[in-house]
C-alpha atoms as a PDB file:
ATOM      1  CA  UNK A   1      15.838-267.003  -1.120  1.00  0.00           C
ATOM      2  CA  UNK A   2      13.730-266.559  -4.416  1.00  0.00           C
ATOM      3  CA  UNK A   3      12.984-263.274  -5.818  1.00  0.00           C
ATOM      4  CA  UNK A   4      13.205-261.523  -9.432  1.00  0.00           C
ATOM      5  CA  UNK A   5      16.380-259.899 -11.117  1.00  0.00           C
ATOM      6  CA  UNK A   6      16.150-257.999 -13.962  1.00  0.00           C
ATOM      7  CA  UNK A   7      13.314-259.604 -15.305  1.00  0.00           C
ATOM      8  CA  UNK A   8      14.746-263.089 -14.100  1.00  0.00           C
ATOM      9  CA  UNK A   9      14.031-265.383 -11.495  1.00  0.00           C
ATOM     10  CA  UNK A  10      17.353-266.041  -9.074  1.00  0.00           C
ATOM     11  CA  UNK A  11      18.079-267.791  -5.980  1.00  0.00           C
ATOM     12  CA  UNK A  12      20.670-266.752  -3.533  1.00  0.00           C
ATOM     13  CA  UNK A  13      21.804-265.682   0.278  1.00  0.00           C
ATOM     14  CA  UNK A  14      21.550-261.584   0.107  1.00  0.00           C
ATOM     15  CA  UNK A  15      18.984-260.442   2.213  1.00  0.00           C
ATOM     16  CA  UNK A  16      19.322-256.663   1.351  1.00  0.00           C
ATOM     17  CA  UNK A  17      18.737-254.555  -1.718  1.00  0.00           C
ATOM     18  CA  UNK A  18      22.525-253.517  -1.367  1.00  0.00           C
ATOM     19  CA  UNK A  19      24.096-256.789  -0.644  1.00  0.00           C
ATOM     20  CA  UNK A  20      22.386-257.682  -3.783  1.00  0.00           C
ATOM     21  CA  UNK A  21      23.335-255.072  -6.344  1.00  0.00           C
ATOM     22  CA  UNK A  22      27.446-256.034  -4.510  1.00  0.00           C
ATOM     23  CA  UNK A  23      27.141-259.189  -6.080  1.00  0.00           C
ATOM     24  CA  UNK A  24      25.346-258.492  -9.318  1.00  0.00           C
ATOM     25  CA  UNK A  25      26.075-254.779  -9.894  1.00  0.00           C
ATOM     26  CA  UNK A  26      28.353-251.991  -8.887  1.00  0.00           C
ATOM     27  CA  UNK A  27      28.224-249.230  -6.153  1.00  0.00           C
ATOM     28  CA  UNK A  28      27.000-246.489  -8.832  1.00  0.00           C
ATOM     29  CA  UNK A  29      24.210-248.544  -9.867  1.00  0.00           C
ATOM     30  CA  UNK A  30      20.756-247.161  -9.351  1.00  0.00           C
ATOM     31  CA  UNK A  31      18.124-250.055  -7.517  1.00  0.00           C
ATOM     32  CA  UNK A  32      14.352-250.326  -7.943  1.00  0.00           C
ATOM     33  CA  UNK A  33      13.043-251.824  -5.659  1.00  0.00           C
ATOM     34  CA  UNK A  34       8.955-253.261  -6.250  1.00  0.00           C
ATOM     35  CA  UNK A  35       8.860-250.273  -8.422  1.00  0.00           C
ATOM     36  CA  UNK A  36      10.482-247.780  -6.273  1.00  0.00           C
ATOM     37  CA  UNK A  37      14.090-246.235  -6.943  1.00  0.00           C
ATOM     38  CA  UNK A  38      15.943-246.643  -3.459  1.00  0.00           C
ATOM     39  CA  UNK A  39      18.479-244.483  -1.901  1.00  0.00           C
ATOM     40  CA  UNK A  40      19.038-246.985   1.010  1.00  0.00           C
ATOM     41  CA  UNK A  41      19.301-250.054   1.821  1.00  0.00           C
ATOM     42  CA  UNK A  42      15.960-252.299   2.164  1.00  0.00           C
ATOM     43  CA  UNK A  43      15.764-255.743   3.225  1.00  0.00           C
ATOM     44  CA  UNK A  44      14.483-258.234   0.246  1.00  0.00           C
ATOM     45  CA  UNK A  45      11.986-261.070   1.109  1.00  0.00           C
ATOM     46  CA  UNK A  46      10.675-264.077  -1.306  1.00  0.00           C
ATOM     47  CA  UNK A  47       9.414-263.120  -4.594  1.00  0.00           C
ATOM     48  CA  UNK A  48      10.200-259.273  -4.251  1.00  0.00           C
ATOM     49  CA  UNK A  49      11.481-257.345  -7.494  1.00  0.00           C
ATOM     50  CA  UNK A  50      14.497-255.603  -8.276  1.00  0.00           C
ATOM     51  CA  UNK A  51      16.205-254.150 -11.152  1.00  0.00           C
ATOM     52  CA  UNK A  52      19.798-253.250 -11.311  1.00  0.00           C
ATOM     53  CA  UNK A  53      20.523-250.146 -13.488  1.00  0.00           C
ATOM     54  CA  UNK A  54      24.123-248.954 -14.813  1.00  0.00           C
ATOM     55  CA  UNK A  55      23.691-245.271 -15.965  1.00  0.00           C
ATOM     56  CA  UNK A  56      24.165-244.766 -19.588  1.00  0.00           C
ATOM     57  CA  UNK A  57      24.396-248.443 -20.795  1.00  0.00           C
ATOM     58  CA  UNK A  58      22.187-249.854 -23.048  1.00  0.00           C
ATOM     59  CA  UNK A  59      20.607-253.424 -21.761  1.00  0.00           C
ATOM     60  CA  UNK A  60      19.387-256.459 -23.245  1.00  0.00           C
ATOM     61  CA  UNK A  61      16.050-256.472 -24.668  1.00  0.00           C
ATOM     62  CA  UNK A  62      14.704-258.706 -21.546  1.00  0.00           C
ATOM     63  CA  UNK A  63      16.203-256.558 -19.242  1.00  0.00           C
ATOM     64  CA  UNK A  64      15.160-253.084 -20.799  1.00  0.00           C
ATOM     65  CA  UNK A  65      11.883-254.309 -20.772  1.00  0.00           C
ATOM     66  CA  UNK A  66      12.064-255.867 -17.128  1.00  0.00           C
ATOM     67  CA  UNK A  67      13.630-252.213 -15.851  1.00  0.00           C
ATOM     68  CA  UNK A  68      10.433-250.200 -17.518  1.00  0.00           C
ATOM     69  CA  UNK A  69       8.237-252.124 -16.009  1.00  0.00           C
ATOM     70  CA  UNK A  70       9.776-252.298 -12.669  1.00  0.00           C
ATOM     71  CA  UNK A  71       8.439-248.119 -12.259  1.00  0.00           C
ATOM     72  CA  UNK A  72       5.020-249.328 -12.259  1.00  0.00           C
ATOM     73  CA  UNK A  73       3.229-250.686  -9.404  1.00  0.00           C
ATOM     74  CA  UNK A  74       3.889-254.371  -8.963  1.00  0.00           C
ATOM     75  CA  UNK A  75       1.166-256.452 -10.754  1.00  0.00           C
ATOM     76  CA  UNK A  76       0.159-254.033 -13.009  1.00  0.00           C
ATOM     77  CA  UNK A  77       2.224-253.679 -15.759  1.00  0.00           C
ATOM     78  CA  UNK A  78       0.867-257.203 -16.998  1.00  0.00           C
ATOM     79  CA  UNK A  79      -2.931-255.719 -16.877  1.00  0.00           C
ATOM     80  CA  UNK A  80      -1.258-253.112 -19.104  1.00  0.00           C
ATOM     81  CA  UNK A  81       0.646-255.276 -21.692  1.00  0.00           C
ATOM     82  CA  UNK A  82      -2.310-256.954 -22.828  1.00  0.00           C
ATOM     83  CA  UNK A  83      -4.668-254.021 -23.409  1.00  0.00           C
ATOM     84  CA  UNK A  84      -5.187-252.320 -26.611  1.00  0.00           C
ATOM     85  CA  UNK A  85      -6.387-248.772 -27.592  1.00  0.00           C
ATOM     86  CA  UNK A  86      -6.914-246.495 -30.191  1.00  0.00           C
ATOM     87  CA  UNK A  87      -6.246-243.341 -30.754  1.00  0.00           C
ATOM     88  CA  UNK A  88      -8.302-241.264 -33.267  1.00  0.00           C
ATOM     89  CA  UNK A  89      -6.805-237.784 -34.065  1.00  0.00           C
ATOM     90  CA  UNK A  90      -2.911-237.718 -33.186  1.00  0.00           C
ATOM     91  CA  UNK A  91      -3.061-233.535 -32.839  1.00  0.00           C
ATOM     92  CA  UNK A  92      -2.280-231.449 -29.855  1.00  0.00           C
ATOM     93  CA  UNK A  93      -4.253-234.086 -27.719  1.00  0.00           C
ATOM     94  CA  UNK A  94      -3.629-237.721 -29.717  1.00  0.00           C
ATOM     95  CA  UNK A  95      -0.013-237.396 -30.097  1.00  0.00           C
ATOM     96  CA  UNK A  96       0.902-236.709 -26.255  1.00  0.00           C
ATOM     97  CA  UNK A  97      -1.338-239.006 -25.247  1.00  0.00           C
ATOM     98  CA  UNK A  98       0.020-242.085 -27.583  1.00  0.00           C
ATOM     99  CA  UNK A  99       2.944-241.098 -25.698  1.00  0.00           C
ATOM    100  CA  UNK A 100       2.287-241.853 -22.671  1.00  0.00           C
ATOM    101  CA  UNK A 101       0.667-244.673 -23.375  1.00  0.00           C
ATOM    102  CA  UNK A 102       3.572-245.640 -25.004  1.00  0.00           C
ATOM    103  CA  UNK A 103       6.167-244.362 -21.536  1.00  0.00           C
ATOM    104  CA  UNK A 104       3.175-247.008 -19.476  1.00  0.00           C
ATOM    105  CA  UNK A 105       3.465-249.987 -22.256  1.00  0.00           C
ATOM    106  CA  UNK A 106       0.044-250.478 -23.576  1.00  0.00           C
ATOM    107  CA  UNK A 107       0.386-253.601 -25.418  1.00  0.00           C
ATOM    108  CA  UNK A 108      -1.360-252.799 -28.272  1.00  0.00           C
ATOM    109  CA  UNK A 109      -1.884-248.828 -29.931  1.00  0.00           C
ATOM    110  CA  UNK A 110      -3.332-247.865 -32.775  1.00  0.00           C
ATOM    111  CA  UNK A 111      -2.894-244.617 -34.706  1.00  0.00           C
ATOM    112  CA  UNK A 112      -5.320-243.043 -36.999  1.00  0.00           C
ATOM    113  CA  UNK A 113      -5.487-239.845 -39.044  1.00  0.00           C
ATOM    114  CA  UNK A 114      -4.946-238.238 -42.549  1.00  0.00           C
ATOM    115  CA  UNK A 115      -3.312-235.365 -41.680  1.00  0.00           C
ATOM    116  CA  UNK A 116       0.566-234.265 -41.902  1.00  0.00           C
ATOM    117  CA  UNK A 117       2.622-232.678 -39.441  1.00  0.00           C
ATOM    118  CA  UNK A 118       3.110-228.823 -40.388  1.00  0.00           C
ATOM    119  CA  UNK A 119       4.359-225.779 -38.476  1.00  0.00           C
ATOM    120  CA  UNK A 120       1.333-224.530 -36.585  1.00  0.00           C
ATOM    121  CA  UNK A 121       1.151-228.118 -34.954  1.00  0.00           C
ATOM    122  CA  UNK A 122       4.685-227.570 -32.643  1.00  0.00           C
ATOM    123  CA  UNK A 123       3.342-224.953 -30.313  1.00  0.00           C
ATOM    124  CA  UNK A 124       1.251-228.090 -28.529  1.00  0.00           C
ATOM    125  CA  UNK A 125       1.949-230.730 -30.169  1.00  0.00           C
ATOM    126  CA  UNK A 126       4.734-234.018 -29.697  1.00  0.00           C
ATOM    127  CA  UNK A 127       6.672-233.216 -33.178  1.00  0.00           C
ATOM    128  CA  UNK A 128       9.266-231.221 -33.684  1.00  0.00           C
ATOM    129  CA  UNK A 129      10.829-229.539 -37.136  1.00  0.00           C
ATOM    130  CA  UNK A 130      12.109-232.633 -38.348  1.00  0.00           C
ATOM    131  CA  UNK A 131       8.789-234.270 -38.674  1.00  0.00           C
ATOM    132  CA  UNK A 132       7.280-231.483 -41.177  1.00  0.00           C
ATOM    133  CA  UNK A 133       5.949-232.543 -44.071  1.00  0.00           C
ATOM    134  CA  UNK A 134       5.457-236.274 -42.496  1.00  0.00           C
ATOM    135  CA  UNK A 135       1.848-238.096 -42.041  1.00  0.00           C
ATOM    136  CA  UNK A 136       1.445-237.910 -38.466  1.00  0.00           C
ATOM    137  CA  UNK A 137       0.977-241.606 -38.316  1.00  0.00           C
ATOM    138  CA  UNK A 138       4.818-242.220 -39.384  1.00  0.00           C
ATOM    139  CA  UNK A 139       5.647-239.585 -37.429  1.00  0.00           C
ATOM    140  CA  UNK A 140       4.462-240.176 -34.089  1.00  0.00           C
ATOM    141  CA  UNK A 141       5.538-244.520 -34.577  1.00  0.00           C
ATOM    142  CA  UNK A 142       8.520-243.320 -35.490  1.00  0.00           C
ATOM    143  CA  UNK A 143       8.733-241.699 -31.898  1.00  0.00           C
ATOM    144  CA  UNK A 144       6.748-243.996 -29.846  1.00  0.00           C
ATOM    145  CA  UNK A 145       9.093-246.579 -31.319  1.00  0.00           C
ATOM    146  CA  UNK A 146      12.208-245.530 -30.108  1.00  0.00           C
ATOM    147  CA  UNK A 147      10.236-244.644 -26.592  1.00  0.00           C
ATOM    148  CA  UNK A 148       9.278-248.246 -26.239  1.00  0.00           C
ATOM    149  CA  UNK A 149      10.390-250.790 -28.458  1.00  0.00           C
ATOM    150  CA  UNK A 150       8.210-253.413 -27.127  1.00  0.00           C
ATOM    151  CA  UNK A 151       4.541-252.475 -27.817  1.00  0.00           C
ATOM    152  CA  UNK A 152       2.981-253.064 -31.034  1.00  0.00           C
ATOM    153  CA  UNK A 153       2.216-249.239 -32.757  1.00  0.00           C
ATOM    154  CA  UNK A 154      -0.110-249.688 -35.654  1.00  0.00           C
ATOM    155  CA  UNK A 155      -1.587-247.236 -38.093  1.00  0.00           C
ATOM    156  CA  UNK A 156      -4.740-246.019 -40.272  1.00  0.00           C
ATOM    157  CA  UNK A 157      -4.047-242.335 -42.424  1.00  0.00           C
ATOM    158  CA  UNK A 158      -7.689-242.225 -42.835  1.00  0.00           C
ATOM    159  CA  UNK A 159     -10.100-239.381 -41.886  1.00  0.00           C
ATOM    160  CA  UNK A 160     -13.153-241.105 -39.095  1.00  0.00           C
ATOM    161  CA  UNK A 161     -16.455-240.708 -40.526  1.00  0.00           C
ATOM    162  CA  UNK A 162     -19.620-242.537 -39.373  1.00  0.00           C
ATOM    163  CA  UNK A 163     -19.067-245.282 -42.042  1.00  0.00           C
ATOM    164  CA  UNK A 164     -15.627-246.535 -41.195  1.00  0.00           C
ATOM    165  CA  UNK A 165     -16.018-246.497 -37.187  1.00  0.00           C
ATOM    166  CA  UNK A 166     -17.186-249.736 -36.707  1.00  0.00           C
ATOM    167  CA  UNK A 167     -13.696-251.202 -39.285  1.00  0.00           C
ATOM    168  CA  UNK A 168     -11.217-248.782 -37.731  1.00  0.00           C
ATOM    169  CA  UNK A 169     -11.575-249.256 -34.280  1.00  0.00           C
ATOM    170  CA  UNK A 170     -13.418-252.949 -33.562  1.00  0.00           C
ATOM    171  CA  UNK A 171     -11.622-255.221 -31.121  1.00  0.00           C
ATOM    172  CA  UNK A 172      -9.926-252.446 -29.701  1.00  0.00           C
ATOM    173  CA  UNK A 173     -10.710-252.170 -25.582  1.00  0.00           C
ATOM    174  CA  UNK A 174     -11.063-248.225 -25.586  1.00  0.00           C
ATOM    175  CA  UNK A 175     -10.603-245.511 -28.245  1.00  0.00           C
ATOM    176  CA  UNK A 176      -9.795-242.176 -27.483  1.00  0.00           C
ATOM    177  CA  UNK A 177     -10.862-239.219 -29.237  1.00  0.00           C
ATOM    178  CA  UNK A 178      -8.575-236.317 -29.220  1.00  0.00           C
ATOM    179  CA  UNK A 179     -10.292-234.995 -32.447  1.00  0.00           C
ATOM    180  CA  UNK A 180     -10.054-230.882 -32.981  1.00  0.00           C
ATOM    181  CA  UNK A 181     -13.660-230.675 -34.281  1.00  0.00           C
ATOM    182  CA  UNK A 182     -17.030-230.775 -32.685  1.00  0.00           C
ATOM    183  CA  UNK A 183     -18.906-232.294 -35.269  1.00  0.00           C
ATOM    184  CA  UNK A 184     -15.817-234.878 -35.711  1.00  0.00           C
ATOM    185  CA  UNK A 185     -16.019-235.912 -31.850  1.00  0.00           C
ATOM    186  CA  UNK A 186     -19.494-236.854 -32.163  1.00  0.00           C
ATOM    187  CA  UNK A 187     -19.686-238.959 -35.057  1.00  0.00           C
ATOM    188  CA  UNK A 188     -17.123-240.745 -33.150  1.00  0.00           C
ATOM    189  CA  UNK A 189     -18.682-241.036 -29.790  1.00  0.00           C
ATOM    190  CA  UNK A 190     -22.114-241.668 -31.042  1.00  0.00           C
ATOM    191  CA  UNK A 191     -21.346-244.325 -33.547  1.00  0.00           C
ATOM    192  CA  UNK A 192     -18.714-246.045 -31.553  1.00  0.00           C
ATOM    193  CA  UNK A 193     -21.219-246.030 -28.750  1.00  0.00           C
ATOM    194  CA  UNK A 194     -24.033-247.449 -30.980  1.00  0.00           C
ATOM    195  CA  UNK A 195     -21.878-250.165 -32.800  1.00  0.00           C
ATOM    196  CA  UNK A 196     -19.302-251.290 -30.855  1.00  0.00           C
ATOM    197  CA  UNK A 197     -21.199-252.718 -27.570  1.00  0.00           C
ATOM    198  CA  UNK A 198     -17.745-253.214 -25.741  1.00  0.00           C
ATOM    199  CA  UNK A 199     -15.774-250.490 -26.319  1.00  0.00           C
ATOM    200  CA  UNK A 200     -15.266-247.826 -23.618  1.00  0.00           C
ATOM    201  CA  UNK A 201     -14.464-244.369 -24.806  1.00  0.00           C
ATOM    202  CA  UNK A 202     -12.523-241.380 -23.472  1.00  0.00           C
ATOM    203  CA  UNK A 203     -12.918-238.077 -24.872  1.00  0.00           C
ATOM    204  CA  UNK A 204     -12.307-234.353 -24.481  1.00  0.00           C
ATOM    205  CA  UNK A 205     -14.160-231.525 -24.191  1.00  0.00           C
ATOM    206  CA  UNK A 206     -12.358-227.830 -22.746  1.00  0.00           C
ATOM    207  CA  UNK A 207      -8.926-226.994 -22.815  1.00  0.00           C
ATOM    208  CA  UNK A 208      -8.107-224.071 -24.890  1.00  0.00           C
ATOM    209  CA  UNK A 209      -7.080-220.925 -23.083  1.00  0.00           C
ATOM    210  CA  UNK A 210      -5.359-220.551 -19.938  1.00  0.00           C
ATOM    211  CA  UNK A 211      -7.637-220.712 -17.254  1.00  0.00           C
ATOM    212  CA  UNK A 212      -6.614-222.921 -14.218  1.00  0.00           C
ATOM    213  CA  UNK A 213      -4.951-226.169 -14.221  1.00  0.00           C
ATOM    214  CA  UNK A 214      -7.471-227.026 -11.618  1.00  0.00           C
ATOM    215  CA  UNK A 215     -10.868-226.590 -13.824  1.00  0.00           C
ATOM    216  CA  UNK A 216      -9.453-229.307 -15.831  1.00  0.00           C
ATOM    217  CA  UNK A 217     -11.265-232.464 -14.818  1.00  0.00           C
ATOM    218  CA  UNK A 218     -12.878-236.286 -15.843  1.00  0.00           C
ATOM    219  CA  UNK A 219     -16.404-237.120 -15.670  1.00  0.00           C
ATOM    220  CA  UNK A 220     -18.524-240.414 -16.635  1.00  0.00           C
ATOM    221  CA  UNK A 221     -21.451-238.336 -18.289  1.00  0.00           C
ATOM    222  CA  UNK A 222     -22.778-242.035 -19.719  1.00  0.00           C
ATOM    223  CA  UNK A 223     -21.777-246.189 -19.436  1.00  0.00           C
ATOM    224  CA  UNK A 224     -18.811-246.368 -21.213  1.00  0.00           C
ATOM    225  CA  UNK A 225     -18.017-242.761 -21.705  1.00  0.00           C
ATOM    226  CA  UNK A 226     -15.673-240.681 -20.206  1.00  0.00           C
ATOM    227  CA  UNK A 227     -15.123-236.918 -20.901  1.00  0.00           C
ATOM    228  CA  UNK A 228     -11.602-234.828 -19.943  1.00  0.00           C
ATOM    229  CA  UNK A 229     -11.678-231.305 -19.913  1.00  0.00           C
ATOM    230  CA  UNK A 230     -13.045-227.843 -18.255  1.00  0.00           C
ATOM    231  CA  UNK A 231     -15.929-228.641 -20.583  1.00  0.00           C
ATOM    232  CA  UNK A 232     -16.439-224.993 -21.576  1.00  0.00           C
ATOM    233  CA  UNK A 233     -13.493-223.574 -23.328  1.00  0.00           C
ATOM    234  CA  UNK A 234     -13.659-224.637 -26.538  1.00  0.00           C
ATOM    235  CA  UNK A 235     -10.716-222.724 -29.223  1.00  0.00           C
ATOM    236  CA  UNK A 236     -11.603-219.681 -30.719  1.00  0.00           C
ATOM    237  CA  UNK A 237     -10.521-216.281 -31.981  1.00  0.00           C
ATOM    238  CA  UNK A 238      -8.706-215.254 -28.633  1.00  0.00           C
ATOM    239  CA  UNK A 239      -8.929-218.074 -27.476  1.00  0.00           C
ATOM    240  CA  UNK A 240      -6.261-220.648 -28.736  1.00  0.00           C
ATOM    241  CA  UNK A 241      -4.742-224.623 -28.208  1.00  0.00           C
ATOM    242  CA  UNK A 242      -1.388-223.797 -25.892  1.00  0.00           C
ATOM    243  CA  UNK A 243       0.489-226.554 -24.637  1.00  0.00           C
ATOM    244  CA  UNK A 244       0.414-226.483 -21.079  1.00  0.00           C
ATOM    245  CA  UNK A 245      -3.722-226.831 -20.998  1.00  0.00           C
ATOM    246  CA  UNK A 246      -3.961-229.175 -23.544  1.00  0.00           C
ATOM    247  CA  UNK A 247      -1.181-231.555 -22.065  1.00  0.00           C
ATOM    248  CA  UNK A 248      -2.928-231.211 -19.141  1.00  0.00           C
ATOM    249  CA  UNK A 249      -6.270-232.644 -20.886  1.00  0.00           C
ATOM    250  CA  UNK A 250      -3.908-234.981 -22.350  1.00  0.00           C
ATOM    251  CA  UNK A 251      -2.720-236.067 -19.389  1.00  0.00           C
ATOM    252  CA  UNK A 252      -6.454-237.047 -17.723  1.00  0.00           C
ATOM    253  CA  UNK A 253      -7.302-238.775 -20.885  1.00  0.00           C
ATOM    254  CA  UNK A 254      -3.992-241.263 -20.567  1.00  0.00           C
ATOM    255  CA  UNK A 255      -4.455-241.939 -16.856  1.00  0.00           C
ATOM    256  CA  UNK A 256      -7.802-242.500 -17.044  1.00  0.00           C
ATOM    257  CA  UNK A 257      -7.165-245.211 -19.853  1.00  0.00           C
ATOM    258  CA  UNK A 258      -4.483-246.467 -17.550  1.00  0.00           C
ATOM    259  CA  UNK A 259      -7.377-246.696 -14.871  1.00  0.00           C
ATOM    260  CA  UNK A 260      -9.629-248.599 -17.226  1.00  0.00           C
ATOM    261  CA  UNK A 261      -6.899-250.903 -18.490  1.00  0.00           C
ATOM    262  CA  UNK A 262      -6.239-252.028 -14.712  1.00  0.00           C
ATOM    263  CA  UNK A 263     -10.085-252.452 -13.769  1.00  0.00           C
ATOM    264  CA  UNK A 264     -10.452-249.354 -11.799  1.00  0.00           C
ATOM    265  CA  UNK A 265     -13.639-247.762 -13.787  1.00  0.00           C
ATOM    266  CA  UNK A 266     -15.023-245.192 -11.652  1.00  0.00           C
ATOM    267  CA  UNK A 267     -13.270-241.501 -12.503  1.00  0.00           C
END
């Protein structure tokens, strides 16, 4: 029988996960199994996928890159490779989403801003005290880097103006703006919109506070445009950017690039 090893193709007699991972692995071993960590046995059929783990070793390249993928849903992780998506504004909002995308393996990423990483930025943010004093831009690589060594992490320390949207971001399949500033988001949105014809976006709009988890949403207010957030709690004087709300945010914008990089458009 035919089916995929650690990134390779193999043929041979086991007809169950375990019998498998006796030949190849040992007992302690952890299995996935078509993208799914078993805790019993399963029997394997032509062209299924598994991925032999040993706890606390460090692979080959092909295999470490074969065992990320295998925790995605079979199929997909190909659809993923191949995209590529920028990231304008790597704050409380840019930085934790680059990660993720990073944790999924976008193919392609691209990091822009001018700013530097200083100690207001660690109550929300994906840096830590090491990184003060650092352009965000090397600082968040730097991380996404050692997160996922097979993605290519670009970057622009550049401030977005009208001007320089159409350089920055063209031939990129969707930018995301996780800009701090009102008048910043739209000169984003409306000029990518205008001049780049291709280009989906996914923005933000609502997070700061702590009201509920659950007013946290995604809506398609336009083609192409997508919009995370309660919509309506913008920061303020007693009203600040806290982690949990803002991850949260985070978190709708990466999935909902995830959706877009996979063909599933509709929020």
């Amino acid at each position: 029988m035919k089916f995929i090893l650690n990134g390779r193709e193999v043929q041979a007699e086991e007809t169950t996960a375990y019998k498998v991972r006796e030949k190849y692995g040992k007992p302690t071993d952890i299995i996935i199994f078509n993208g799914f960590q078993i805790d019993g046995d399963r029997p394997i059929t032509e062209n299924d996928i598994l991925n032999i783990i040993t706890k606390g070793a460090m692979p080959q390249r092909e295999e470490l890159e074969s065992m990320l993928a295998a925790r995605h849903t079979p199929g997909v992780h190909s659809r993923i490779k191949s995209g590529k998506v920028a990231i304008a504004g790597l704050g409380g909002l840019g930085s934790n989403i680059a990660v993720m995308l990073a944790r999924i393996g976008v193919g392609q990423l691209l990091l822009v801003d001018f700013d530097i990483v200083e100690p207001s930025n660690l109550n929300r943010q994906c840096y830590n005290i090491g990184h003060l004093g650092l352009l965000k831009t090397r600082a968040l690589k730097s991380q996404l880097e050692a997160i996922n060594p097979f993605i290519s992490v670009k970057t622009r320390n550049v401030r977005v103006t009208g001007s320089n949207v159409k350089e920055l971001f063209e031939g990129y399949d969707i930018i995301c703006e996780a800009f701090d500033r009102p008048d910043s988001k739209a000169v984003l949105v409306n000029t990518a919109l205008k001049e780049l014809k291709t280009v989906k976006l996914v923005a933000a709009s609502g997070m700061a506070g702590y009201d509920s988890s659950n007013l946290i949403r995604t809506v398609q207010p336009m083609k192409r445009l997508y919009v995370c957030g309660d919509l309506e709690n913008g920061a303020g004087v007693g009203n600040g950017l806290m982690a949990p709300r803002v991850m949260i945010c985070a978190g709708h914008q990466a999935n909902m690039v995830l959706r877009l990089l996979v063909g599933a458009d509709q929020v």
